[in-house]
C-alpha atoms as a PDB file:
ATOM      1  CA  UNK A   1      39.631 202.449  11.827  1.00  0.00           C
ATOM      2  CA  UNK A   2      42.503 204.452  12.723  1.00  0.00           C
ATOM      3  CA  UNK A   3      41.518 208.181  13.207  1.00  0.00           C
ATOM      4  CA  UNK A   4      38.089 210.167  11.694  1.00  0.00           C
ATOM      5  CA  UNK A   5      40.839 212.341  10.742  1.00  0.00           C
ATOM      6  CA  UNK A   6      41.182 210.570   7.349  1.00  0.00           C
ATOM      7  CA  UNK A   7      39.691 211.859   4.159  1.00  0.00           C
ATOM      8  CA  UNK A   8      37.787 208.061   4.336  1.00  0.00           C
ATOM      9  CA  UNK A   9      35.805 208.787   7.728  1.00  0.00           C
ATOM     10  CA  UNK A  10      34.796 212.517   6.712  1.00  0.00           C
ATOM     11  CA  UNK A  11      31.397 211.484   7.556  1.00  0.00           C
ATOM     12  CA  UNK A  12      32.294 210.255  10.924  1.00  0.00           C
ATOM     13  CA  UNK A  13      33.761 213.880  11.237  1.00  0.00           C
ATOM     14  CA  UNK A  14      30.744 215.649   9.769  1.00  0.00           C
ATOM     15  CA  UNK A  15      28.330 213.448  11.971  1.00  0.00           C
ATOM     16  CA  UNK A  16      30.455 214.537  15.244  1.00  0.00           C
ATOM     17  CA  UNK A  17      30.697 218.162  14.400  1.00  0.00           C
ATOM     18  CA  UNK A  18      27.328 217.915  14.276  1.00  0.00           C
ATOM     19  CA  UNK A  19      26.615 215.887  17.124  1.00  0.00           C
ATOM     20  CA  UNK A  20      29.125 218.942  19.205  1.00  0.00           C
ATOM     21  CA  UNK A  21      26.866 221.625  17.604  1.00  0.00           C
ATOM     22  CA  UNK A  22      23.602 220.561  18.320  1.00  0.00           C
ATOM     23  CA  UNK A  23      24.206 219.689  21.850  1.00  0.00           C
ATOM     24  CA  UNK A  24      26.361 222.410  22.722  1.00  0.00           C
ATOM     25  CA  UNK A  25      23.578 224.516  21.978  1.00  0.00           C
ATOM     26  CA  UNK A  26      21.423 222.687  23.602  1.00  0.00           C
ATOM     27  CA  UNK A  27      21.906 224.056  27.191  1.00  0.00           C
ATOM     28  CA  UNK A  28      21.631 227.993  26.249  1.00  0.00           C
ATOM     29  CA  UNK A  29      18.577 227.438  24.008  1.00  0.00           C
ATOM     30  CA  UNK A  30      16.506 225.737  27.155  1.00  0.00           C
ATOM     31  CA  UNK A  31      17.621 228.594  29.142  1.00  0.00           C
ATOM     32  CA  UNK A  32      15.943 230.671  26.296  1.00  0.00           C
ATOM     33  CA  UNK A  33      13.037 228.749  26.477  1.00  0.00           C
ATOM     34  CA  UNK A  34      12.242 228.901  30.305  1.00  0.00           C
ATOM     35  CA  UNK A  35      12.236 232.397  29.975  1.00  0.00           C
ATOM     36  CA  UNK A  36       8.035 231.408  28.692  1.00  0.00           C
ATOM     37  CA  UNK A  37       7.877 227.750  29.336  1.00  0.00           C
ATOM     38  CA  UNK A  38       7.789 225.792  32.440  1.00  0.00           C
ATOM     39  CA  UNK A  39      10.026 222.628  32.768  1.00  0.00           C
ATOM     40  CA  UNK A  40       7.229 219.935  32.149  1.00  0.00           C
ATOM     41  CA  UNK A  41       5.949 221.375  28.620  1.00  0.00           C
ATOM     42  CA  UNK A  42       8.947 222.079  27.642  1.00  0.00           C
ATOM     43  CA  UNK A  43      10.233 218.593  28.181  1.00  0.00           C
ATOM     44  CA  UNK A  44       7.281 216.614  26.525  1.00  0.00           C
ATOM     45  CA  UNK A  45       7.006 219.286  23.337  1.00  0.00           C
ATOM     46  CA  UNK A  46      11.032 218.469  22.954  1.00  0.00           C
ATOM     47  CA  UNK A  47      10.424 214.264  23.494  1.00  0.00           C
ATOM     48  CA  UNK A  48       7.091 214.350  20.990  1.00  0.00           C
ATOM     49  CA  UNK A  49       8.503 216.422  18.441  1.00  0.00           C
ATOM     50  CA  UNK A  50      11.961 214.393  18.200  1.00  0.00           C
ATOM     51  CA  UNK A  51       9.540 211.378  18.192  1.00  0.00           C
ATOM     52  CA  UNK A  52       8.039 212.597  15.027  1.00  0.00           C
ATOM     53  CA  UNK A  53      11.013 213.603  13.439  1.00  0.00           C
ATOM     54  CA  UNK A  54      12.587 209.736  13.760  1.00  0.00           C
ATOM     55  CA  UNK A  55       9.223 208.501  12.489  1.00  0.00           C
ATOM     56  CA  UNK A  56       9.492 210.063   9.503  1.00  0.00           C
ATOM     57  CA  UNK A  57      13.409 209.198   9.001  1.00  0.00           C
ATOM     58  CA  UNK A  58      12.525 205.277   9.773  1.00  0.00           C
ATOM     59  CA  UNK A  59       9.813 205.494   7.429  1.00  0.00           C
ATOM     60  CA  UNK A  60      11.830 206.498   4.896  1.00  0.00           C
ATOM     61  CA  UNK A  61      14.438 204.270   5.853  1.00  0.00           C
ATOM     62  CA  UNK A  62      11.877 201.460   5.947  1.00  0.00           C
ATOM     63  CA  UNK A  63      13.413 200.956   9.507  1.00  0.00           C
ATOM     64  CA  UNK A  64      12.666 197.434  10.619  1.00  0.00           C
ATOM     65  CA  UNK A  65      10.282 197.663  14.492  1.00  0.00           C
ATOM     66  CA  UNK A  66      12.134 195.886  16.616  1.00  0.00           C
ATOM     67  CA  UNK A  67      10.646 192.669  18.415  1.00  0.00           C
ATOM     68  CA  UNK A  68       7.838 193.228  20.678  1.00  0.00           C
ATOM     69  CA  UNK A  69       9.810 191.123  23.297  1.00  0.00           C
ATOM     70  CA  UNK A  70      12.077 193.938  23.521  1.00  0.00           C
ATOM     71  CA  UNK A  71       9.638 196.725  23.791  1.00  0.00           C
ATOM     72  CA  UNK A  72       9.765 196.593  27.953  1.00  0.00           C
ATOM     73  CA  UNK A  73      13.527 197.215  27.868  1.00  0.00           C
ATOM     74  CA  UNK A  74      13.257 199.843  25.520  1.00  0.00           C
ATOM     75  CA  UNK A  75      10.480 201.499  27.412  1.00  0.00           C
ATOM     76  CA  UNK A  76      13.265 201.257  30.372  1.00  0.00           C
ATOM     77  CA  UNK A  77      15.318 203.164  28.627  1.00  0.00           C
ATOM     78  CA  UNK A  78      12.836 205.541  27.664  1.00  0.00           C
ATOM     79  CA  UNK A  79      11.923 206.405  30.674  1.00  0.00           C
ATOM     80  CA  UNK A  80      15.725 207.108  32.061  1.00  0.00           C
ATOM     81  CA  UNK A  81      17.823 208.128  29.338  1.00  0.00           C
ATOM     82  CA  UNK A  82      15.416 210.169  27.427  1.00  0.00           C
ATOM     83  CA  UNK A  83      12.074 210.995  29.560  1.00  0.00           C
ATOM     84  CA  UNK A  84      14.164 211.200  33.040  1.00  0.00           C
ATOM     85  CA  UNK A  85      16.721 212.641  31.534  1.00  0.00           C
ATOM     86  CA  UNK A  86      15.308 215.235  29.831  1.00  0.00           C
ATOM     87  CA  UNK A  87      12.943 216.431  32.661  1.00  0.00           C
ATOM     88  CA  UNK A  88      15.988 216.394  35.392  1.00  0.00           C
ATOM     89  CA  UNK A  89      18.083 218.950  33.039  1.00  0.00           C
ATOM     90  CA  UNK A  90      15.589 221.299  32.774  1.00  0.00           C
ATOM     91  CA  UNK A  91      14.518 221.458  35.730  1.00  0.00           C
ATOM     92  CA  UNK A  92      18.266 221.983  36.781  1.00  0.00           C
ATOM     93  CA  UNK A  93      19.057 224.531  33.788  1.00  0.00           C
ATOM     94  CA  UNK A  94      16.018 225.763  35.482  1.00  0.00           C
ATOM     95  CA  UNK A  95      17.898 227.360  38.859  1.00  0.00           C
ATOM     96  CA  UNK A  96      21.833 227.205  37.183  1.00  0.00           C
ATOM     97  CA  UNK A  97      23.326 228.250  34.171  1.00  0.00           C
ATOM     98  CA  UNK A  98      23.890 227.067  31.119  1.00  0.00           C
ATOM     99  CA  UNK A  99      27.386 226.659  31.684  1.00  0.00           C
ATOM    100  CA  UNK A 100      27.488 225.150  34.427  1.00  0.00           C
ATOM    101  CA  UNK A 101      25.026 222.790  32.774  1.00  0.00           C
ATOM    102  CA  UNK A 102      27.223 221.270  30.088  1.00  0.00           C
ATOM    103  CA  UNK A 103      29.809 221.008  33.025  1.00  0.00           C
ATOM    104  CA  UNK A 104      28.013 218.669  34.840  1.00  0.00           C
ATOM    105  CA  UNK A 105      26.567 216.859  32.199  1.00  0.00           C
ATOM    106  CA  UNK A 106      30.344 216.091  31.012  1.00  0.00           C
ATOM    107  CA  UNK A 107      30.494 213.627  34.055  1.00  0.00           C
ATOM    108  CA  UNK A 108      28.464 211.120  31.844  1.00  0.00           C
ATOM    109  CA  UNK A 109      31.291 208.762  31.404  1.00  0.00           C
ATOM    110  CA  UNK A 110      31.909 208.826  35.009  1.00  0.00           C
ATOM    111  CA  UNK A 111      28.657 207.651  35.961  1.00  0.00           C
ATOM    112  CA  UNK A 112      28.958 204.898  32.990  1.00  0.00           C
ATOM    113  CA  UNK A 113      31.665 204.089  34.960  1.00  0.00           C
ATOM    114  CA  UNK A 114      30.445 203.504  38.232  1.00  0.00           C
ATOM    115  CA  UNK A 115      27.217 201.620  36.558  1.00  0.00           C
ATOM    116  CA  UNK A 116      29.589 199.514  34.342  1.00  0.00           C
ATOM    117  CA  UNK A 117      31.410 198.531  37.380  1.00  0.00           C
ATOM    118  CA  UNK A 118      28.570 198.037  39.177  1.00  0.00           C
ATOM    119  CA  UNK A 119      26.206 195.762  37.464  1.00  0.00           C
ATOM    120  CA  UNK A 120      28.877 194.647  34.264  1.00  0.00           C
ATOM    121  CA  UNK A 121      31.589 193.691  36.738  1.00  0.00           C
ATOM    122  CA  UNK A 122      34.084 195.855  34.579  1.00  0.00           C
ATOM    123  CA  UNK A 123      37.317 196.360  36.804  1.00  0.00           C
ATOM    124  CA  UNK A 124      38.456 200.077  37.162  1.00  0.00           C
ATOM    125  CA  UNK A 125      42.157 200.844  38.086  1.00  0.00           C
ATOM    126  CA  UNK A 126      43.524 203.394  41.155  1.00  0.00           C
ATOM    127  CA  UNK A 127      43.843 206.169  38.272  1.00  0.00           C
ATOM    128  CA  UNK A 128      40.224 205.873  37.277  1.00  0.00           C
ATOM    129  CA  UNK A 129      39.238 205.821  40.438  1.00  0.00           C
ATOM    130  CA  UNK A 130      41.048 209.071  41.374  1.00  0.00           C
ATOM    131  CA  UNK A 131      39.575 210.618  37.940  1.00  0.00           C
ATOM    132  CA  UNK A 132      35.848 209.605  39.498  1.00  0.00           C
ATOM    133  CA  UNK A 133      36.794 211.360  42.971  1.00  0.00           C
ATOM    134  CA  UNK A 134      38.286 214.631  41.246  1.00  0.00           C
ATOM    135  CA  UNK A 135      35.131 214.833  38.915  1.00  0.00           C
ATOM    136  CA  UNK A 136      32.882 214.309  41.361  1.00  0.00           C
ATOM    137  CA  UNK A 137      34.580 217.407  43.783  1.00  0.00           C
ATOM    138  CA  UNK A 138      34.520 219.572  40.678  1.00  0.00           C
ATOM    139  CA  UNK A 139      30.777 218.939  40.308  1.00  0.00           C
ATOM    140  CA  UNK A 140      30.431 220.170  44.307  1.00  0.00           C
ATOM    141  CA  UNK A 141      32.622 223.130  43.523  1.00  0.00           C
ATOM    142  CA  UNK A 142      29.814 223.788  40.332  1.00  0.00           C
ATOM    143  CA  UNK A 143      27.142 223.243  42.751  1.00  0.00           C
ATOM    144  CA  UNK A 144      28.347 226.239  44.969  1.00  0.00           C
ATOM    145  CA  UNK A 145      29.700 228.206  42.637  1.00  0.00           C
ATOM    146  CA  UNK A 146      26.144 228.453  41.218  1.00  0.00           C
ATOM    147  CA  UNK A 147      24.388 228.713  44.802  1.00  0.00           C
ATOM    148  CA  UNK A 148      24.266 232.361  46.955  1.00  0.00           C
ATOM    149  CA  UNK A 149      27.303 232.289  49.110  1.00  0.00           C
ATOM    150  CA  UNK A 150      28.555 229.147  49.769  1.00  0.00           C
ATOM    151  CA  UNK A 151      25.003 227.393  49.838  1.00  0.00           C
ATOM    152  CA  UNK A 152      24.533 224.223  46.939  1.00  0.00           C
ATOM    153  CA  UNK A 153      22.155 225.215  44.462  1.00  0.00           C
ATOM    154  CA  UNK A 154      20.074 222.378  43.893  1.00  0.00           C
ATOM    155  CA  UNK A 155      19.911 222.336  40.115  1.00  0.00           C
ATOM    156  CA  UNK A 156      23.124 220.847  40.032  1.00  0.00           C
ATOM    157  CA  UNK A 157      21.555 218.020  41.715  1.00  0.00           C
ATOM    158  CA  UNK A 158      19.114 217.617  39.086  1.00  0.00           C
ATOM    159  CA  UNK A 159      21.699 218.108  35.988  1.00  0.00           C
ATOM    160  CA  UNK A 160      23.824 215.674  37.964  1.00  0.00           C
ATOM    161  CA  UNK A 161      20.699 213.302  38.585  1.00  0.00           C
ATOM    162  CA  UNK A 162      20.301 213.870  34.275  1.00  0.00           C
ATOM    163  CA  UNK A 163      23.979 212.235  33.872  1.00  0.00           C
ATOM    164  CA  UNK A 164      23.105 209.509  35.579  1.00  0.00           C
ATOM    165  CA  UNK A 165      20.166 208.601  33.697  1.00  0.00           C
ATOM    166  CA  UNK A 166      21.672 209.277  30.098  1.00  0.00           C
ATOM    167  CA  UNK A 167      24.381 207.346  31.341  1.00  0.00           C
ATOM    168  CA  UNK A 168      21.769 204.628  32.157  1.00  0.00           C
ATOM    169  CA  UNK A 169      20.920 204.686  28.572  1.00  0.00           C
ATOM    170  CA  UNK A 170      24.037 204.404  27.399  1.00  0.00           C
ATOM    171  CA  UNK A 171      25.231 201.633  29.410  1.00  0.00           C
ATOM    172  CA  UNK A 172      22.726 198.917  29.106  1.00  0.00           C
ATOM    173  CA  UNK A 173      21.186 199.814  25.739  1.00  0.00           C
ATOM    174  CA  UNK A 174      24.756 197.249  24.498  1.00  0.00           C
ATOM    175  CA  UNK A 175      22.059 194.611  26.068  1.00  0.00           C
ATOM    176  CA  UNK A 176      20.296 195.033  22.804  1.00  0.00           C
ATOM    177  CA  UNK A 177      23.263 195.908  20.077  1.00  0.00           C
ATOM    178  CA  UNK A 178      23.456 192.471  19.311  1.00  0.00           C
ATOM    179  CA  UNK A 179      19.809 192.453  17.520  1.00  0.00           C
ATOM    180  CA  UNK A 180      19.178 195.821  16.848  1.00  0.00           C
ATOM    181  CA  UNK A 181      21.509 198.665  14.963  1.00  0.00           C
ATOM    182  CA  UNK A 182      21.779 201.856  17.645  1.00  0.00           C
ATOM    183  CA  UNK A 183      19.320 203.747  15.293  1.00  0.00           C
ATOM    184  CA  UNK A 184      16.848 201.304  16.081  1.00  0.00           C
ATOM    185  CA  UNK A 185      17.483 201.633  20.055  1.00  0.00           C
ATOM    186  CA  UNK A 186      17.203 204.830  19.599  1.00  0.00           C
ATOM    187  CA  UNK A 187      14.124 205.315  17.746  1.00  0.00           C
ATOM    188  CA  UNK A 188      12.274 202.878  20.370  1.00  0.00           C
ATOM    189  CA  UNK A 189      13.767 204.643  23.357  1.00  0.00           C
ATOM    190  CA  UNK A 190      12.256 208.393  22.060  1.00  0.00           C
ATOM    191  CA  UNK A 191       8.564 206.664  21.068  1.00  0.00           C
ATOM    192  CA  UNK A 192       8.421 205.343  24.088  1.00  0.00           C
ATOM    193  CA  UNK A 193       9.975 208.193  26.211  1.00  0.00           C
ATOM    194  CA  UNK A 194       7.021 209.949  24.136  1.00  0.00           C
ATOM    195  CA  UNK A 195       4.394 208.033  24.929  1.00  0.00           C
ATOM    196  CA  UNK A 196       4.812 207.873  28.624  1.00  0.00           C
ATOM    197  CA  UNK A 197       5.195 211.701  28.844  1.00  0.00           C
ATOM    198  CA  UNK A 198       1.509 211.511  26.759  1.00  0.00           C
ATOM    199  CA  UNK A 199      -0.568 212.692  30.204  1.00  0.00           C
ATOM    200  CA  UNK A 200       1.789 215.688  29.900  1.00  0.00           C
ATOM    201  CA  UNK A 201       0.607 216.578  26.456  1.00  0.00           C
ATOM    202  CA  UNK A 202      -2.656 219.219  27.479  1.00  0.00           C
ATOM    203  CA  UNK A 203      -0.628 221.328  29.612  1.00  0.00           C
ATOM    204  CA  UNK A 204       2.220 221.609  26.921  1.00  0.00           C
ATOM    205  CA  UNK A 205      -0.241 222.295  24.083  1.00  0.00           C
ATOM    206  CA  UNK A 206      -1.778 225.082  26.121  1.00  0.00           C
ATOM    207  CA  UNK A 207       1.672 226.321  27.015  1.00  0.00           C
ATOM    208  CA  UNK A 208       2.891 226.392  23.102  1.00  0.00           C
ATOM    209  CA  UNK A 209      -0.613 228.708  22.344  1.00  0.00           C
ATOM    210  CA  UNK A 210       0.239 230.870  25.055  1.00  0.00           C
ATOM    211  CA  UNK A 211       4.264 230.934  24.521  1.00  0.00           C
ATOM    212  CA  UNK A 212       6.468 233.722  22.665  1.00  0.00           C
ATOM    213  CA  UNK A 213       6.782 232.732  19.056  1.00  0.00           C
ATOM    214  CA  UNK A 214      10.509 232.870  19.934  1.00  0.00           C
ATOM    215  CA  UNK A 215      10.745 230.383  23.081  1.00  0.00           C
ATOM    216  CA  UNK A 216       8.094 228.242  20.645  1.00  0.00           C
ATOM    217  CA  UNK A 217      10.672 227.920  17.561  1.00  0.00           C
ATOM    218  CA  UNK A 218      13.295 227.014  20.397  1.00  0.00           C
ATOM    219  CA  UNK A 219      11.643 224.051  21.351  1.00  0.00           C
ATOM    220  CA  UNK A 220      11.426 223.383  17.941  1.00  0.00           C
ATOM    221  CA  UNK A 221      14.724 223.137  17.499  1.00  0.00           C
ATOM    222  CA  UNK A 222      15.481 221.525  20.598  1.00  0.00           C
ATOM    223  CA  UNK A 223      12.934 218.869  19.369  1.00  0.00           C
ATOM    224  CA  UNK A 224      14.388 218.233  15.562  1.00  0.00           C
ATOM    225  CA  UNK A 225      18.240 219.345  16.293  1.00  0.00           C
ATOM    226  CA  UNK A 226      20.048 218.363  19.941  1.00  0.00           C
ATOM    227  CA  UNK A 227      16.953 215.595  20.018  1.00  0.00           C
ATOM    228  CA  UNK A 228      16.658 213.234  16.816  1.00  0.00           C
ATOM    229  CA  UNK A 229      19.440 214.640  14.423  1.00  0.00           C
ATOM    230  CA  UNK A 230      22.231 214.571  17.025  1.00  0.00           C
ATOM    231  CA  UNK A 231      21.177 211.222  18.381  1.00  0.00           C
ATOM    232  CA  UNK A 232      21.042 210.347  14.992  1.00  0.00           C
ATOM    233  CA  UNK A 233      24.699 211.515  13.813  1.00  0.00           C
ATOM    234  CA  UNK A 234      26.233 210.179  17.128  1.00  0.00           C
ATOM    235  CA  UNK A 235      25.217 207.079  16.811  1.00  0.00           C
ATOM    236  CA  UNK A 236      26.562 206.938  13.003  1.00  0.00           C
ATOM    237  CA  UNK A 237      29.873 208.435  14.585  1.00  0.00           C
ATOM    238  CA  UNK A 238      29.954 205.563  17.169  1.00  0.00           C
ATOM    239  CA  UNK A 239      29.264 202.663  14.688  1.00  0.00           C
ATOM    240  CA  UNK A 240      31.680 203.786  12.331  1.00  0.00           C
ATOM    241  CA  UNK A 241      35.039 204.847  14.733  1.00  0.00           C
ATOM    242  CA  UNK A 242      36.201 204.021  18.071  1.00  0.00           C
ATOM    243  CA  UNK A 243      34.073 205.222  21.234  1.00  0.00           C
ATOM    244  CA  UNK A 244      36.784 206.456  23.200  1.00  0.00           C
ATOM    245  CA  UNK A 245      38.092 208.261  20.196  1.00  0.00           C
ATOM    246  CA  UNK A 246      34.616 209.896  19.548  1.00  0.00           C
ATOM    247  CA  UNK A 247      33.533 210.826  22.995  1.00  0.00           C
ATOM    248  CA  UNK A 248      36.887 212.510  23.422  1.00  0.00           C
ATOM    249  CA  UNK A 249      35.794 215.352  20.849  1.00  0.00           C
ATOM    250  CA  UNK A 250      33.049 215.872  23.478  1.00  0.00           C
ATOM    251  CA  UNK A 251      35.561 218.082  25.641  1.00  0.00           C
ATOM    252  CA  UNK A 252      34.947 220.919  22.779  1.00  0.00           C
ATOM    253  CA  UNK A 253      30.793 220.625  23.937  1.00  0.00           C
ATOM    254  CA  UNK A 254      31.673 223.071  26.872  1.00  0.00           C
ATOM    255  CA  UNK A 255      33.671 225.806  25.516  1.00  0.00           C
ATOM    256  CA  UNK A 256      30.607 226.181  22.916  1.00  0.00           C
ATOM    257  CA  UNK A 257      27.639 225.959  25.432  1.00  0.00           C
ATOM    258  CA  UNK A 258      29.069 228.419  27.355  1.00  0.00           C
ATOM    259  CA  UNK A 259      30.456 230.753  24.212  1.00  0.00           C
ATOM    260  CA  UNK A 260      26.817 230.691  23.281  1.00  0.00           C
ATOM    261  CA  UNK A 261      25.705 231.217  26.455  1.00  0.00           C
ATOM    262  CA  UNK A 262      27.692 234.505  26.621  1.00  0.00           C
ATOM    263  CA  UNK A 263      26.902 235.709  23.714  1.00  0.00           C
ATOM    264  CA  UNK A 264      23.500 235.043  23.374  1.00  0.00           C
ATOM    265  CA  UNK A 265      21.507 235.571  27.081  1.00  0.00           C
ATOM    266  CA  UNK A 266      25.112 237.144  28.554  1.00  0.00           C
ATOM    267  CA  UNK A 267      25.987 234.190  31.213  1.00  0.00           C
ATOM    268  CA  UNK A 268      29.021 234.874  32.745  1.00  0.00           C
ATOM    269  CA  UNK A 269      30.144 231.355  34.864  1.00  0.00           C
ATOM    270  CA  UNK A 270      31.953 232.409  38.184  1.00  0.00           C
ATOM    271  CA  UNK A 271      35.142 231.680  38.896  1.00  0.00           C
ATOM    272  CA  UNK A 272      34.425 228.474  41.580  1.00  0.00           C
ATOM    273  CA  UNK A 273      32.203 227.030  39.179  1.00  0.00           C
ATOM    274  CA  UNK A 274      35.155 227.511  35.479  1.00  0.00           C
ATOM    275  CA  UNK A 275      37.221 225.592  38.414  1.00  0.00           C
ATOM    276  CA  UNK A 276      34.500 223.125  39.643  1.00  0.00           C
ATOM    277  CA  UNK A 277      34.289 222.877  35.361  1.00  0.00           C
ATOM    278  CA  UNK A 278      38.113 222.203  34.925  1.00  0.00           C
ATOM    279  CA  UNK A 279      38.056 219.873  37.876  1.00  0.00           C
ATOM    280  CA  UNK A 280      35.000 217.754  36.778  1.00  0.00           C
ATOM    281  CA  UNK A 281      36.434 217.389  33.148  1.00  0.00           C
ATOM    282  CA  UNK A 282      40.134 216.799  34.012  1.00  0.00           C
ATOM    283  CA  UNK A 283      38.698 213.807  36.385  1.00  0.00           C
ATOM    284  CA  UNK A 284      37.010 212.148  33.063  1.00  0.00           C
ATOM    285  CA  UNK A 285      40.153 212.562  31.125  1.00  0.00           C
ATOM    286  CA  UNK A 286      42.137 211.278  34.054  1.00  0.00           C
ATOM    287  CA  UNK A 287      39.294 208.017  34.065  1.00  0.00           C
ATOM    288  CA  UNK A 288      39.549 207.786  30.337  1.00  0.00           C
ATOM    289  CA  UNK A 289      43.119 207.460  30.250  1.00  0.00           C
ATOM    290  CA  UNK A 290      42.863 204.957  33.834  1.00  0.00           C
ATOM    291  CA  UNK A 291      40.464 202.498  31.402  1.00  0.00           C
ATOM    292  CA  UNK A 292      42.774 202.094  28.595  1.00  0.00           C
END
């Protein structure tokens, strides 16, 4: 497959438009929603709803379960990539902005970087290590750019502690793509994410009764859209083209979180942190191009 360009991978196209869409939104709509919820509830509502969602798609699909064997390692990854990862952004979009959010978060191939090199033994070059030191400096220039003064704010921490964990997931779930089709990972990392974030359930069922209807439908969405229909279409888009050629359409993720952003609760990123933002993506195209 040469380019999802061609009028033959138009679904690869459609499923990374809408893998761009649903996540770019994702960081202003959990701003919206901790206007009335609290990080925890919001978190498990989002994980059990998505849950549901791919239940009913692998039902439908008649989905084979993959082997109980597998079940710890999938629970592993359910509790980083998805359960950790989910509770570490919002708590983080919690104290920064959305922007500055989807900024951070962009450093996801750097940290699949370091753990690639780490624990696969992949080799990195001088110019992919200079893309992982500039990425990492524009992710401390976010960090103050979002603080008072020139103080850190610590939800860049937690965004940045997010990254690491999704790019947990996405690292070693390859341990299991030679039995299972990345649906199938998928679907077992969000039950079990789900069912470990069960003792949450009471306090997020009493915070969706006493929530706006508004903040409500947006963890509804956040649960059905950014949740099980984008991990759904990305994984399509990665089993039909080449990674590095569908990760590169994430660069456009940005520009729309923090469009929306704007537009919608009136965000305005400062200047040190659009830098910090330019600095911390330019670093993962400067890695990208370092691993070819």
């Amino acid at each position: 497959m040469e380019s999802p360009g061609k009028q033959g991978n138009l679904p690869v196209v459609g499923a990374v438009a809408v893998t761009i869409v649903c996540w770019g939104s994702n960081f202003p709509t959990i701003r919206y929603v901790l206007q009335a919820y609290d990080p925890l509830a919001m978190s498990a509502l989002r994980v059990y709803i998505g849950a549901l969602v791919l239940a009913g798609v692998a039902g439908a699909l008649r989905m084979p379960l993959p082997a109980w064997r597998d079940w710890p390692l999938l629970a592993l990854f359910g509790a980083t990539g998805i359960a950790a990862a989910t509770l570490t952004l919002n708590f983080g979009l919690h104290r920064i902005s959305a922007g500055a959010g989807v900024l951070i978060i962009g450093t996801v191939p750097v940290m699949s970087a370091l753990l690639a090199r780490g624990f696969l033994a992949e080799r990195l070059g001088g110019q992919a290590w200079a893309g992982i030191a500039v990425s990492f400096a524009g992710v401390g220039l976010i960090a103050l750019g979002e603080g008072e003064g020139f103080r850190v704010n610590t939800g860049a921490l937690f965004v940045l502690a997010s990254a690491a964990n999704q790019a947990f997931f996405y690292v070693f779930q390859k341990w299991l793509h030679g039995r299972y089709t990345p649906f199938q990972i998928t679907c077992g990392s969000i039950w079990s994410a789900a069912v470990l974030l069960l003792p949450l359930a009471p306090h997020a069922l009493a915070s969706a009764v006493a929530a706006p209807w508004g903040q409500s439908l947006g963890v509804l969405y956040l649960g059905l859209f950014p949740t099980a229909i984008a991990f759904a279409a990305w994984n399509f888009a990665l089993s039909r083209a080449r990674a590095a050629l569908v990760t590169s359409s994430m660069y456009a993720m940005p520009l729309l979180a923090i469009s929306l952003a704007y537009l919608w609760l009136g965000e305005v990123p400062t200047l040190l942190t659009l830098t910090g933002g330019l600095a911390a993506l330019g670093g993962v195209a400067l890695l990208h191009m370092g691993r070819r």
